[in-house]
N, C-alpha and C. Protein backbone atom coordinates (compact mmCIF):
# COMPACT_ATOMS: atom_id res chain seq x y z
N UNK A 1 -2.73 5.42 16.40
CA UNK A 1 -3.02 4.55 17.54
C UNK A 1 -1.99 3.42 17.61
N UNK A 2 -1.72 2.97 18.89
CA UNK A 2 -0.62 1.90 19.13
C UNK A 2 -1.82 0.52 19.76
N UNK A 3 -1.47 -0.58 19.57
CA UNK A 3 -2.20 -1.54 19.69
C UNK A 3 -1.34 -2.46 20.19
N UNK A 4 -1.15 -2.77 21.73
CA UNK A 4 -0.18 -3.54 22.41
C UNK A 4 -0.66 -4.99 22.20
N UNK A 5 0.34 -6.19 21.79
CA UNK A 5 0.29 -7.68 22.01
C UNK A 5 -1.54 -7.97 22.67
N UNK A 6 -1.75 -7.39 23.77
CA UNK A 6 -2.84 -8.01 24.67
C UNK A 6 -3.90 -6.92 24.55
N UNK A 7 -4.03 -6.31 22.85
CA UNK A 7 -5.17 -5.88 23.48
C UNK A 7 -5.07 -3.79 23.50
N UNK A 8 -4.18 -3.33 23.93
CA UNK A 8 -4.61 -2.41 25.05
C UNK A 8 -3.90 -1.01 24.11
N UNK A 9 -5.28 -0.39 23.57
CA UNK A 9 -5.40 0.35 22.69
C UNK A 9 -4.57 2.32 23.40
N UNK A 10 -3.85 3.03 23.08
CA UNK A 10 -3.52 4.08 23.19
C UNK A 10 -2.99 4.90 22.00
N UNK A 11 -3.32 6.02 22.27
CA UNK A 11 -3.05 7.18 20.90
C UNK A 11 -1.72 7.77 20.97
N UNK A 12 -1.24 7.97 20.23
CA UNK A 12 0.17 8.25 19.59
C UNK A 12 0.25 9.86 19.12
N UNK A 13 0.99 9.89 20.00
CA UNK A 13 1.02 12.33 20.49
C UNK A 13 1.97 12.48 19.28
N UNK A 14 1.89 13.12 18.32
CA UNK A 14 3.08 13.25 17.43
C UNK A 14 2.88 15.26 17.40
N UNK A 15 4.11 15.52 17.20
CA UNK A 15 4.79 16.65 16.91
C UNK A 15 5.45 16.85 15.32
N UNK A 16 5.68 18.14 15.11
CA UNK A 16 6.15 18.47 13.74
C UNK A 16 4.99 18.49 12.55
N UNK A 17 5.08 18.17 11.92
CA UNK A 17 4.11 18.09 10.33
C UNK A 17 3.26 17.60 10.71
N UNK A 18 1.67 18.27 10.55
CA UNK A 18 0.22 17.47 11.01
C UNK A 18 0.29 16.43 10.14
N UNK A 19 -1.03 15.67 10.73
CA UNK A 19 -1.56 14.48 9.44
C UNK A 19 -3.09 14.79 9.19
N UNK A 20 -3.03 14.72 8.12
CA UNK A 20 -4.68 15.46 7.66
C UNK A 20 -5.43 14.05 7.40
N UNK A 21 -5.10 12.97 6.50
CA UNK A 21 -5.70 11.71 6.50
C UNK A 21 -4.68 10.60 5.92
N UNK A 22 -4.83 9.89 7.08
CA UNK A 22 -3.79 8.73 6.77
C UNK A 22 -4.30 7.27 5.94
N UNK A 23 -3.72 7.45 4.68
CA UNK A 23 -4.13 5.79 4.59
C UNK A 23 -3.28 4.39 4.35
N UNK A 24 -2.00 4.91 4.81
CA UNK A 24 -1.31 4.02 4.72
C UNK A 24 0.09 3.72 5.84
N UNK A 25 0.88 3.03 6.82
CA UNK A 25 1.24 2.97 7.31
C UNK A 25 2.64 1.69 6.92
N UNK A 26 4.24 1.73 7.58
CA UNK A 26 4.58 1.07 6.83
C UNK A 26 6.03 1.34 8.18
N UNK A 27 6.07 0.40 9.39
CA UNK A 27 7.11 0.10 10.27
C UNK A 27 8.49 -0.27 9.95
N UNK A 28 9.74 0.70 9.98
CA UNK A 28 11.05 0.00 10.09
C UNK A 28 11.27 -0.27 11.06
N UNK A 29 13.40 -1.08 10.88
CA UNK A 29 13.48 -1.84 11.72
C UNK A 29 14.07 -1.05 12.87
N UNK A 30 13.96 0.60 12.38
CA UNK A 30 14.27 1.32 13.20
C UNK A 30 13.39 1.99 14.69
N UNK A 31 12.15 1.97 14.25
CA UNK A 31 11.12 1.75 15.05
C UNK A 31 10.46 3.37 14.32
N UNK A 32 10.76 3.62 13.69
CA UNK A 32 10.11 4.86 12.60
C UNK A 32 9.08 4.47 11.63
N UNK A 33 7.92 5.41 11.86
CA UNK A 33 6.80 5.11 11.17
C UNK A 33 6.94 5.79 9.79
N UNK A 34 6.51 4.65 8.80
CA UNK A 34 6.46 6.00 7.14
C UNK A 34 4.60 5.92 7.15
N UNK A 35 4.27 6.90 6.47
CA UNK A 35 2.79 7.32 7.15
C UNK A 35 2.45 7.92 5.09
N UNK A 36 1.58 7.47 4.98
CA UNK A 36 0.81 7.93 3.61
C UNK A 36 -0.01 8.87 4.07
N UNK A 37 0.03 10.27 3.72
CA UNK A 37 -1.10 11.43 4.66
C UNK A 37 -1.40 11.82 3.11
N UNK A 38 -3.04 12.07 2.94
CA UNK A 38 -3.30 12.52 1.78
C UNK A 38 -3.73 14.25 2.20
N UNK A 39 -4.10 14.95 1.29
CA UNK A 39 -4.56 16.22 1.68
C UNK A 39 -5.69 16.10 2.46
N UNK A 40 -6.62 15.60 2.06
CA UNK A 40 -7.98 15.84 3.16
C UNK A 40 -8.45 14.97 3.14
N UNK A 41 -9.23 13.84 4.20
CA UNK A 41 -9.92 12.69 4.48
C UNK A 41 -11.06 12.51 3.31
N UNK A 42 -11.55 14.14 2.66
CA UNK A 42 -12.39 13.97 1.11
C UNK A 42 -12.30 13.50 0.08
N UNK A 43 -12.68 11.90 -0.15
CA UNK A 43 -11.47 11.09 -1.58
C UNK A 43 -11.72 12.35 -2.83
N UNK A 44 -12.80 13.42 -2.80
CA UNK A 44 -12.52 14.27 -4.19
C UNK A 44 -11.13 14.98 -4.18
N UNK A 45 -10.43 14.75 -2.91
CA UNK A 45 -9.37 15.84 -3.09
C UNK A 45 -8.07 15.09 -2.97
N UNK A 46 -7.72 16.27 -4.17
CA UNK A 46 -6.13 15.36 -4.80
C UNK A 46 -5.16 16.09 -3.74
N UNK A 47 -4.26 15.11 -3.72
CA UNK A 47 -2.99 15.71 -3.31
C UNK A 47 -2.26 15.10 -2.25
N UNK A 48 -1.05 15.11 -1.33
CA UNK A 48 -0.65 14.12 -0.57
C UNK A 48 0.79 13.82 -0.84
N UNK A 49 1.21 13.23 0.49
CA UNK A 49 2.69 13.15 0.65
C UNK A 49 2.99 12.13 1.29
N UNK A 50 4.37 12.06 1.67
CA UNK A 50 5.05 10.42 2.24
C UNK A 50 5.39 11.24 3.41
N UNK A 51 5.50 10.72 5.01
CA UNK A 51 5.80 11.53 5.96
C UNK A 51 6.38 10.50 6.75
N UNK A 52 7.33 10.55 7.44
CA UNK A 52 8.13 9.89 8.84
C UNK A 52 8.09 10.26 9.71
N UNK A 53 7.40 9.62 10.83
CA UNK A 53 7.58 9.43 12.20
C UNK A 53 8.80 8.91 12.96
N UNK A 54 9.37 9.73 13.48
CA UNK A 54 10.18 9.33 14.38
C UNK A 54 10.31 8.44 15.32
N UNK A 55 11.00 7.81 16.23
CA UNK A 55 9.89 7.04 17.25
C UNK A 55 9.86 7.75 18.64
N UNK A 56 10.43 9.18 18.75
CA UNK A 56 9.79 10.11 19.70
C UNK A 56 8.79 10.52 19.29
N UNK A 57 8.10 10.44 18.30
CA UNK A 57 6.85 10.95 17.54
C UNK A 57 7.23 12.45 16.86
N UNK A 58 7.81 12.54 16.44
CA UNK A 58 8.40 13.82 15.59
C UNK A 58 8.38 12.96 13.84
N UNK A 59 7.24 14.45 13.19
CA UNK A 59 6.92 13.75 12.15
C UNK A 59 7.09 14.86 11.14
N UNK A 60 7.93 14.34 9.78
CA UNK A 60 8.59 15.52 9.02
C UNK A 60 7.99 15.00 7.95
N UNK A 61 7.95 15.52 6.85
CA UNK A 61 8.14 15.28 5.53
C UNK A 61 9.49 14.46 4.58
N UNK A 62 8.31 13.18 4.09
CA UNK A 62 9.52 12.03 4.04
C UNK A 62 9.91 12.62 2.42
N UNK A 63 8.69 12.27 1.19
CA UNK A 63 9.29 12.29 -0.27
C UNK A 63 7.95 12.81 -0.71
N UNK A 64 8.10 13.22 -2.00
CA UNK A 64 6.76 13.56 -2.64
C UNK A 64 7.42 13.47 -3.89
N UNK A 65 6.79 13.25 -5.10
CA UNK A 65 7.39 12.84 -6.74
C UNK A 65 7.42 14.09 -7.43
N UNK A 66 8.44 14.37 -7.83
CA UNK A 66 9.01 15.51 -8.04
C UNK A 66 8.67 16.29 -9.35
N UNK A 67 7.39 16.01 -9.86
CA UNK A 67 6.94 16.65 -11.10
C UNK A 67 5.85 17.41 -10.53
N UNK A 68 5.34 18.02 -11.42
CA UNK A 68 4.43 19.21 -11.63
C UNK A 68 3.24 18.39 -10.91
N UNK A 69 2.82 17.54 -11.06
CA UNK A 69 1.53 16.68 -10.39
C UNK A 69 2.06 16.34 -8.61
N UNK A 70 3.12 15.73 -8.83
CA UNK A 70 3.48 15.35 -7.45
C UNK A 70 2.14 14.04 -6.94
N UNK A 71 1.90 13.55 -5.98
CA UNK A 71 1.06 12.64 -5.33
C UNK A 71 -0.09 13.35 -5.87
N UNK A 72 -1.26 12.23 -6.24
CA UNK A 72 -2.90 12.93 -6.62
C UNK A 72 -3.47 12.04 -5.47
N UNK A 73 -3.28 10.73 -5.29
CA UNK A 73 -4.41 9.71 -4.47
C UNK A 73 -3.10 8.40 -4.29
N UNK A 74 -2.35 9.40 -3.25
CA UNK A 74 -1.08 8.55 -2.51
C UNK A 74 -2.12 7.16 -1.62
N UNK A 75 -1.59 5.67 -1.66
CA UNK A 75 -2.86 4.98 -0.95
C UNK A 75 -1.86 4.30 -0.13
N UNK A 76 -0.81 3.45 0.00
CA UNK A 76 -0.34 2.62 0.48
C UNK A 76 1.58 2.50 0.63
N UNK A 77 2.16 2.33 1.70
CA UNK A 77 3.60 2.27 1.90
C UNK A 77 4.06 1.12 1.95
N UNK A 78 4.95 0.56 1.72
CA UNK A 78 6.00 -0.54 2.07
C UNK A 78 7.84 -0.21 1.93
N UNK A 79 8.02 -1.09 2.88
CA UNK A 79 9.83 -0.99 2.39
C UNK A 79 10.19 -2.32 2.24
N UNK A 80 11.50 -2.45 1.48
CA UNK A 80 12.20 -3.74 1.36
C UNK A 80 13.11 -3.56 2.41
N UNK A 81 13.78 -5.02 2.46
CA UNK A 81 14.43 -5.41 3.20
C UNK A 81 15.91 -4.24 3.40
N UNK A 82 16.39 -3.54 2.38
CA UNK A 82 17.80 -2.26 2.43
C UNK A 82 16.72 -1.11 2.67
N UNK A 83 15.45 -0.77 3.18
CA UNK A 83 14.61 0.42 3.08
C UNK A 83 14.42 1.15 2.85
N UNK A 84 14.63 0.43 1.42
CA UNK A 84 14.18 1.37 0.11
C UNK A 84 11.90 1.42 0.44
N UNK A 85 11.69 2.54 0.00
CA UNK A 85 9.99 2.72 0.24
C UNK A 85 9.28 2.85 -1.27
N UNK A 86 8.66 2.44 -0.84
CA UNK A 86 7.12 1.99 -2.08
C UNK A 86 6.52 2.62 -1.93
N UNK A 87 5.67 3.34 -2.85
CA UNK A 87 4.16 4.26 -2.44
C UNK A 87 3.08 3.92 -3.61
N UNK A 88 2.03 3.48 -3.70
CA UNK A 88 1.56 3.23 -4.74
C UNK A 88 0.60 4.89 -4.81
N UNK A 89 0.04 5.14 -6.18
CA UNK A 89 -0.79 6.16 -6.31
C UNK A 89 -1.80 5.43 -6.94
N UNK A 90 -3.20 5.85 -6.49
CA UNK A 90 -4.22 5.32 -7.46
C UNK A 90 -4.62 6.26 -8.97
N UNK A 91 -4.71 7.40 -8.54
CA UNK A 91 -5.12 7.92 -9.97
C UNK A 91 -3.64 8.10 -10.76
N UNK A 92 -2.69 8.13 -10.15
CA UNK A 92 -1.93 7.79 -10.99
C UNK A 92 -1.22 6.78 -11.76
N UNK A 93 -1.92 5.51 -10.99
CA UNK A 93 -1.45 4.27 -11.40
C UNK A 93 -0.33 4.02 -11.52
N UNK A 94 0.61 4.12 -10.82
CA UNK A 94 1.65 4.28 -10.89
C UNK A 94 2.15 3.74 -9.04
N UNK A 95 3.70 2.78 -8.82
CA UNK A 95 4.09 2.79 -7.72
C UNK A 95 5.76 3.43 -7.84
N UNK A 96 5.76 4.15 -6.92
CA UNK A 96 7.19 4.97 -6.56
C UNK A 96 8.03 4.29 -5.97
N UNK A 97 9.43 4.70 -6.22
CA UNK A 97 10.37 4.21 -5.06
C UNK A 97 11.45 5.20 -4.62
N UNK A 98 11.83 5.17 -3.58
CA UNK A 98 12.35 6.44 -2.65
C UNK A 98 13.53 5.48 -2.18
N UNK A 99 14.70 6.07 -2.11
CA UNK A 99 15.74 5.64 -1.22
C UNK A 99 15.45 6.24 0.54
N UNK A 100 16.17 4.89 1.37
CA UNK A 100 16.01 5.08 2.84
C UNK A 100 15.76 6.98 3.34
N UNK A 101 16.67 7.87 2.76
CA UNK A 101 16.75 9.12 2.95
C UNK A 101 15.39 9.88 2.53
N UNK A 102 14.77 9.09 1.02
CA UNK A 102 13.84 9.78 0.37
C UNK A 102 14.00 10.75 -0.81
N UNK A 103 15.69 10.64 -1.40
CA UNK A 103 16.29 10.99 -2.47
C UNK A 103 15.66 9.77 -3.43
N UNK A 104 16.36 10.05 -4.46
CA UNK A 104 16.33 8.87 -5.76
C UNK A 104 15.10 8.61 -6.13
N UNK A 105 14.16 9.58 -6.06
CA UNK A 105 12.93 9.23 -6.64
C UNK A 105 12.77 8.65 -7.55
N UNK A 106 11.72 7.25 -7.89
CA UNK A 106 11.94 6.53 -9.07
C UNK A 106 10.55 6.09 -9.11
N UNK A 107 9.96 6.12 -10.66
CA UNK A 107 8.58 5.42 -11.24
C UNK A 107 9.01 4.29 -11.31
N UNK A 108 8.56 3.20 -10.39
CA UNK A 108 9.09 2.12 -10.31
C UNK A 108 8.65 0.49 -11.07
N UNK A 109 7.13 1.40 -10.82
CA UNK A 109 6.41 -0.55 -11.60
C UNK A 109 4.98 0.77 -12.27
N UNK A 110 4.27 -0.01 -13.31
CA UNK A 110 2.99 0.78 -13.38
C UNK A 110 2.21 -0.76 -13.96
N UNK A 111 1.01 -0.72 -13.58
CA UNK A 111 0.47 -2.32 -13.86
C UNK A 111 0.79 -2.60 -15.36
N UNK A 112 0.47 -3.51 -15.82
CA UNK A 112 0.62 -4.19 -17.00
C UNK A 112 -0.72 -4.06 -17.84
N UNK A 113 -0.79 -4.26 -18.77
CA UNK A 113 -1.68 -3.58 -20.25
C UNK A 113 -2.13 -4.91 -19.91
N UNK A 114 -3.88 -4.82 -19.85
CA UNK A 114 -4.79 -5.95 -19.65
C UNK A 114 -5.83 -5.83 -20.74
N UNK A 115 -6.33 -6.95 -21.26
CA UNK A 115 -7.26 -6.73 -22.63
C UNK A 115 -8.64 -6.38 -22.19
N UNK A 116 -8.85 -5.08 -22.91
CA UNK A 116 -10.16 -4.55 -22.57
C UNK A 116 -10.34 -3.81 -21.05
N UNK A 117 -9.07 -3.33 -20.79
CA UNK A 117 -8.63 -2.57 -19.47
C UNK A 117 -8.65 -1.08 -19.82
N UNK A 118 -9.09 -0.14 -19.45
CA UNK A 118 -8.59 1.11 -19.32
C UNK A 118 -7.79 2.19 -18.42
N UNK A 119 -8.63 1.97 -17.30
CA UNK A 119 -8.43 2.55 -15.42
C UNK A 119 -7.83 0.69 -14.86
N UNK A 120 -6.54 1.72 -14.34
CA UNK A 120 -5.91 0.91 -13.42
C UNK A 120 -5.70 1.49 -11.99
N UNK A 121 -5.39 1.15 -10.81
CA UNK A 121 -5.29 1.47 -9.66
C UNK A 121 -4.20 1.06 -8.80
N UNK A 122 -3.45 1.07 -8.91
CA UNK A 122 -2.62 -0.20 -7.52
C UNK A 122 -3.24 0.62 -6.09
N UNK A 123 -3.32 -0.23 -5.42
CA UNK A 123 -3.72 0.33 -3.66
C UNK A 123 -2.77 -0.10 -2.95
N UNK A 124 -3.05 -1.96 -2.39
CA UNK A 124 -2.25 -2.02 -1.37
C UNK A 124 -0.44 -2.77 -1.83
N UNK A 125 0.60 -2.15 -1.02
CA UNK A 125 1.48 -2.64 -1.14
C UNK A 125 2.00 -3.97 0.06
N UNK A 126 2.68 -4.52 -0.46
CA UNK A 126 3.34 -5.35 1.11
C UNK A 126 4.41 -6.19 0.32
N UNK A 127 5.89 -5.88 1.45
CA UNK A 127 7.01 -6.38 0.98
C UNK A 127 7.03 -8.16 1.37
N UNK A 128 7.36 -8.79 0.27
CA UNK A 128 7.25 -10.46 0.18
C UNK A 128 8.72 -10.79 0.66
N UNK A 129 9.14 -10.63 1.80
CA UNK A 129 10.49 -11.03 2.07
C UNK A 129 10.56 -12.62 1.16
N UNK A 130 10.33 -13.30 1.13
CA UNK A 130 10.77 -14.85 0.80
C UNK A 130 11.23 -15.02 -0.81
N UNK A 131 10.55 -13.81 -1.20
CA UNK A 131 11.22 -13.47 -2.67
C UNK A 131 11.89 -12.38 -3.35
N UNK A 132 12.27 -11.55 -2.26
CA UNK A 132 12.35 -10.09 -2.39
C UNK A 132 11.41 -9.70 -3.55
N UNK A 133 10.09 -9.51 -3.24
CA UNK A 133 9.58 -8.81 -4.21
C UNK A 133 8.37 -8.06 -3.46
N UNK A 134 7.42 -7.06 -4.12
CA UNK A 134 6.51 -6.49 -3.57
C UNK A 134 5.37 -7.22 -4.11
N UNK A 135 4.23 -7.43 -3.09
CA UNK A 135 3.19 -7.17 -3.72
C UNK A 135 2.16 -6.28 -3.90
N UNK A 136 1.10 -6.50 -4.88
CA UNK A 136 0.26 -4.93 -5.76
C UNK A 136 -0.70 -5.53 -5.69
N UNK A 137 -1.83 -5.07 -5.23
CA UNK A 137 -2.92 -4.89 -5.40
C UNK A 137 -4.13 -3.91 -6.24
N UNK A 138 -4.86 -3.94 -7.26
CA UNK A 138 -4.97 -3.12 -7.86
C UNK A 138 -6.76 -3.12 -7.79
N UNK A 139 -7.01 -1.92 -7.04
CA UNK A 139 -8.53 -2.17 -6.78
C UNK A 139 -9.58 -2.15 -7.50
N UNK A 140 -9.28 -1.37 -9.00
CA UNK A 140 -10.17 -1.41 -9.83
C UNK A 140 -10.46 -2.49 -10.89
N UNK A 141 -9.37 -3.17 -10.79
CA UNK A 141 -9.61 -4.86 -11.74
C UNK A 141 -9.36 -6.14 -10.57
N UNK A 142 -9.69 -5.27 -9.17
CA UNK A 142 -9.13 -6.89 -8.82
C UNK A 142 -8.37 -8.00 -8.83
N UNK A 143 -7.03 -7.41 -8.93
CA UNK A 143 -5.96 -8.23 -8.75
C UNK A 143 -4.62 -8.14 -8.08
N UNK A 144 -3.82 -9.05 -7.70
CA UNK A 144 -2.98 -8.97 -7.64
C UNK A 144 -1.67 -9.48 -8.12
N UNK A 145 -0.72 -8.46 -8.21
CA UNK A 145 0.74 -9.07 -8.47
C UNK A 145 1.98 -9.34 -7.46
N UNK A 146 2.63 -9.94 -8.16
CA UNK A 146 3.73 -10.07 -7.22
C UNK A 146 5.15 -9.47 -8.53
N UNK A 147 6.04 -8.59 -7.53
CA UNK A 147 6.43 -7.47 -8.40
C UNK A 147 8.11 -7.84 -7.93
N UNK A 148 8.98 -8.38 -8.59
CA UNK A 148 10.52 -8.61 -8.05
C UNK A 148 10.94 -7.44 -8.13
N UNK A 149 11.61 -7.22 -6.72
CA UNK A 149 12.19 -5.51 -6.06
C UNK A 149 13.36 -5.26 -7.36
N UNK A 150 14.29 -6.17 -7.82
CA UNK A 150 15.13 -5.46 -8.84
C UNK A 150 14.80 -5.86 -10.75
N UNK A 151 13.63 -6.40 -10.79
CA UNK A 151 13.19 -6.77 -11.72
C UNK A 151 11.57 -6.59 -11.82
N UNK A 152 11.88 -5.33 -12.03
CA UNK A 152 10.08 -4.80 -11.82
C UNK A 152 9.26 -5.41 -12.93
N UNK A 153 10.45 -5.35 -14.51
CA UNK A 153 9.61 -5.98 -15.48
C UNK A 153 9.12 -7.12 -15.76
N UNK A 154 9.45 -8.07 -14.63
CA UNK A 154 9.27 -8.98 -14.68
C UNK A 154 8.36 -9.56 -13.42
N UNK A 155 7.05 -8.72 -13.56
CA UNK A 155 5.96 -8.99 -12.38
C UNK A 155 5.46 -10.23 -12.92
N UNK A 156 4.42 -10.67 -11.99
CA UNK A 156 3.96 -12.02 -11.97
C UNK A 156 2.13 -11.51 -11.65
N UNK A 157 0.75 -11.70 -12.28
CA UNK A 157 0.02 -11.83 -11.83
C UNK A 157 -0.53 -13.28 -11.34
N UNK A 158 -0.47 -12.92 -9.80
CA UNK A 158 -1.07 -13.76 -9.19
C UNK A 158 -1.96 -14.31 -8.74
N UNK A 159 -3.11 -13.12 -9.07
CA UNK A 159 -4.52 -13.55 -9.07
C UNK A 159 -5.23 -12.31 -9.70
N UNK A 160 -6.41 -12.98 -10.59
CA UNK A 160 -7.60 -11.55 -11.15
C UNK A 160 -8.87 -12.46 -10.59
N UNK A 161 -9.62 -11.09 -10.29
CA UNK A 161 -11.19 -11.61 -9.96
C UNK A 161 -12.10 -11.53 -11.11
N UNK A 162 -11.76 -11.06 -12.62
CA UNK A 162 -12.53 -10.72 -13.59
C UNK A 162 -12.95 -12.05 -13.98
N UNK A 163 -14.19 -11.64 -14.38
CA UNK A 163 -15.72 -12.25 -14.66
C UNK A 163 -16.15 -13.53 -13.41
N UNK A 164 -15.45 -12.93 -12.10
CA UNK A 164 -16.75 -13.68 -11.11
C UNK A 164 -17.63 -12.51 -10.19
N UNK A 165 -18.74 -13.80 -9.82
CA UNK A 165 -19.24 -12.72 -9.16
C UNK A 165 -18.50 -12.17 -7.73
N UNK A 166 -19.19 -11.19 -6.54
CA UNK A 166 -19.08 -10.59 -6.03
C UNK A 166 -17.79 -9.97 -5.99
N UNK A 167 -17.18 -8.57 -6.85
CA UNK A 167 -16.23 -8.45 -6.67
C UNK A 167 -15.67 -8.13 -5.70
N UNK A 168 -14.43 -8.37 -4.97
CA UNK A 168 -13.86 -7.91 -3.76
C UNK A 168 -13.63 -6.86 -3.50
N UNK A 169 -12.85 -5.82 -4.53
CA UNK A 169 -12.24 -4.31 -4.01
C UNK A 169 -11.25 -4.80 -3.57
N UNK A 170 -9.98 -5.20 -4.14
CA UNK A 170 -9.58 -4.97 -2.91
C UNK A 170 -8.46 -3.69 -2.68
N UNK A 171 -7.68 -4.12 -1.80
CA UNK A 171 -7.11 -2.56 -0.89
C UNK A 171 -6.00 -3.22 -0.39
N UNK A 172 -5.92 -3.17 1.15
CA UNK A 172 -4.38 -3.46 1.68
C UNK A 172 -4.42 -4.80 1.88
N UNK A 173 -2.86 -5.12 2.27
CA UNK A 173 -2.84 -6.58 2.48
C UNK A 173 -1.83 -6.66 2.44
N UNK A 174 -1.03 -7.82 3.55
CA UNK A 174 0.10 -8.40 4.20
C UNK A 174 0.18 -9.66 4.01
N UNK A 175 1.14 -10.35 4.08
CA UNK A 175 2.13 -11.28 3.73
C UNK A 175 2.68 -11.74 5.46
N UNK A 176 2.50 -13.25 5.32
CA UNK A 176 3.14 -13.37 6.72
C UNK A 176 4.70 -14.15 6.19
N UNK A 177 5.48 -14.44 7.27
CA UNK A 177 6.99 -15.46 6.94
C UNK A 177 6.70 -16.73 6.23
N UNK A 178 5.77 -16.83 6.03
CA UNK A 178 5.00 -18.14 5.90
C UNK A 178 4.77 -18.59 4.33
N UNK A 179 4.36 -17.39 4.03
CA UNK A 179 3.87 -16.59 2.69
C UNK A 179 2.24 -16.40 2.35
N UNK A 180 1.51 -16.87 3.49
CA UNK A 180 0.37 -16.57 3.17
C UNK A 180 -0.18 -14.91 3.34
N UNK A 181 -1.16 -14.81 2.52
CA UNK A 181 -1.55 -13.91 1.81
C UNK A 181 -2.55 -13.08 2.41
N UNK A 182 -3.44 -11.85 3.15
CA UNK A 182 -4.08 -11.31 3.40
C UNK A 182 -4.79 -10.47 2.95
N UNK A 183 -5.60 -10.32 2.12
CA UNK A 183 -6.06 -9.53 1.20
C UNK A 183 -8.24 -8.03 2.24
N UNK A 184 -7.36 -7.07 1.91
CA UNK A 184 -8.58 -6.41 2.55
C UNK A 184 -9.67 -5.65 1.46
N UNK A 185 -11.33 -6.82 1.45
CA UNK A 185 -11.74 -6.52 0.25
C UNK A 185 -13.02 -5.27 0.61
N UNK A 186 -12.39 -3.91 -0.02
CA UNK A 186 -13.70 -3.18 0.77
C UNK A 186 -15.38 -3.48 -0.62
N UNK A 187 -15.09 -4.37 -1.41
CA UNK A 187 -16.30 -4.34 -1.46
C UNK A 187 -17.32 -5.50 -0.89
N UNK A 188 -16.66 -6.22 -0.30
CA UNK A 188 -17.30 -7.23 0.50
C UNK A 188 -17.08 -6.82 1.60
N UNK A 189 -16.56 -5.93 2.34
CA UNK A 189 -16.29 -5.76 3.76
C UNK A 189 -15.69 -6.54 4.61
N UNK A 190 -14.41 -6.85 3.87
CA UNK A 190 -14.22 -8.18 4.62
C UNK A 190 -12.47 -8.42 4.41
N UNK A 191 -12.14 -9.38 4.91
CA UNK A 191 -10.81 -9.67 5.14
C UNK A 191 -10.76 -10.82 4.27
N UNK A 192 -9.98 -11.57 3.10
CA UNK A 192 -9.64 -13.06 2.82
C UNK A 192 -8.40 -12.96 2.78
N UNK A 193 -8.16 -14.19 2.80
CA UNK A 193 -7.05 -15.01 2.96
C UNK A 193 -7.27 -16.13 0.98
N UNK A 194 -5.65 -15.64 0.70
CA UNK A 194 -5.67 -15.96 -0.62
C UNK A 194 -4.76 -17.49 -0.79
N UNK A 195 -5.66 -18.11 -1.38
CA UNK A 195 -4.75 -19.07 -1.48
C UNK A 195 -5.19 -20.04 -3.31
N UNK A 196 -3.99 -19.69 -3.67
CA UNK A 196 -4.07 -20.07 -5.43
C UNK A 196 -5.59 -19.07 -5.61
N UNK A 197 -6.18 -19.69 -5.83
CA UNK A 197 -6.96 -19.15 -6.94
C UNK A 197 -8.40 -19.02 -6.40
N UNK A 198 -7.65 -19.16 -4.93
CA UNK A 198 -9.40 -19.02 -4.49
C UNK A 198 -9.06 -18.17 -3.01
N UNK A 199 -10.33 -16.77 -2.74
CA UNK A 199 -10.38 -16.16 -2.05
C UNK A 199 -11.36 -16.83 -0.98
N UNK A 200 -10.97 -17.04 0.48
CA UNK A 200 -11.73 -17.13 1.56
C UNK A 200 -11.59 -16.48 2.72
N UNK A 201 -12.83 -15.88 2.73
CA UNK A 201 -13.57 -14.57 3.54
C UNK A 201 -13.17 -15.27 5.21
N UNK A 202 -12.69 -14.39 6.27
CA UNK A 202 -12.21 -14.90 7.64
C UNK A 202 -12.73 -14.14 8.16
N UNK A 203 -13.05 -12.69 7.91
CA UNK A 203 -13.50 -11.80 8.65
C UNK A 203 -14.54 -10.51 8.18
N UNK A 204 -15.66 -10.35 8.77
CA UNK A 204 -16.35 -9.22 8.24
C UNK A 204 -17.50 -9.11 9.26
N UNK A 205 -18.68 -8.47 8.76
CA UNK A 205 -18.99 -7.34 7.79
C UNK A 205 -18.43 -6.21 8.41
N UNK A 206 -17.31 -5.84 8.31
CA UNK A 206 -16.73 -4.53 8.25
C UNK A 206 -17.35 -3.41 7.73
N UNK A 207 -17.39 -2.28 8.89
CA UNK A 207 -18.52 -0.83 8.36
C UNK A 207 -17.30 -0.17 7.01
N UNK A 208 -16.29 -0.45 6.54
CA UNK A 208 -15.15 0.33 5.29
C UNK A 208 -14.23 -0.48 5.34
């Protein structure tokens, strides 16, 4: 779906490679969509790829990670500023990086060893122009990082929700020029806005 300035909702005809379930979306400056399509809208089912939209709507097969597993629970896209692409995986815990073409496949960041952690997740991605870095969201501990694009080892957590109540979930989330923070929490149903160390709720009760 396309969502004009004022409002005025229309669907987007694409050709080439179907999309079975999308959960992630991620605009260049070319006007080409990168599209997270997993195998089937059924979260039991593994599998999933990186796909590009054209901006005639012609949609191919962008990258997929080139081992025996390939994508299990592909969730979220971003690019940096040279458009290079991000893909985070949840069961694999793990975020990818793809050159503009979709060569150079690379395991790029995987969260950091937390005490008394087992299952990690990253979900949502979003590129932090003001620092060249990405940020990670990781839905099963509730947090986020902020991840420098050529210094992955040297992430930053920027916020955990462990040991308060209502946990958030969270999922996707954008970054404005500004640098404030957007965080989408599906276990509150809701939208916050992050600021230091404290989450405030702007929008909800969201039905997912």
């Amino acid at each position: 779906w396309v969502v004009t300035p004022q409002g005025e909702v229309s669907a987007v005809t694409t050709t080439g490679e179907p999309l079975n379930a999308v959960t992630g979306l991620a605009a260049s400056p070319d006007g080409s969509l990168y599209i997270v399509d997993q195998s089937d809208a059924d979260p039991r089912t593994d599998g999933g790829s990186v796909k590009r939209m054209s901006p005639d709507g012609t949609v191919a097969l962008f990258a997929n990670i080139p081992d025996d597993r390939g994508f299990i629970s592909p969730d979220d896209v971003t690019l940096d500023m040279v458009g290079r692409v991000y893909v985070s995986d949840r069961s694999r815990a793990e975020v990818w990086r793809f050159n503009p073409d979709g060569t150079g496949a690379e395991l790029w960041w995987i969260p950091p060893r937390l005490d008394g952690v087992t299952s990690y997740a990253p979900t949502g991605l979003a590129y932090d122009a003001a620092n060249n870095a990405v940020l990670v969201t990781d839905g099963t501990n509730d947090t986020l990082y902020r991840v420098p694009v050529d210094a992955p080892a040297n992430g930053q957590l920027l916020y955990s929700h462990a040991g308060r109540a209502n946990a958030p979930g969270f999922d996707g989330l954008t970054i404005t020029p500004q640098g404030v923070i957007y965080i989408a929490a599906l276990g509150q149903r809701g939208i916050a806005r992050l600021e230091g160390q404290d989450l405030t709720y702007i929008a909800g009760l969201f039905r997912g």
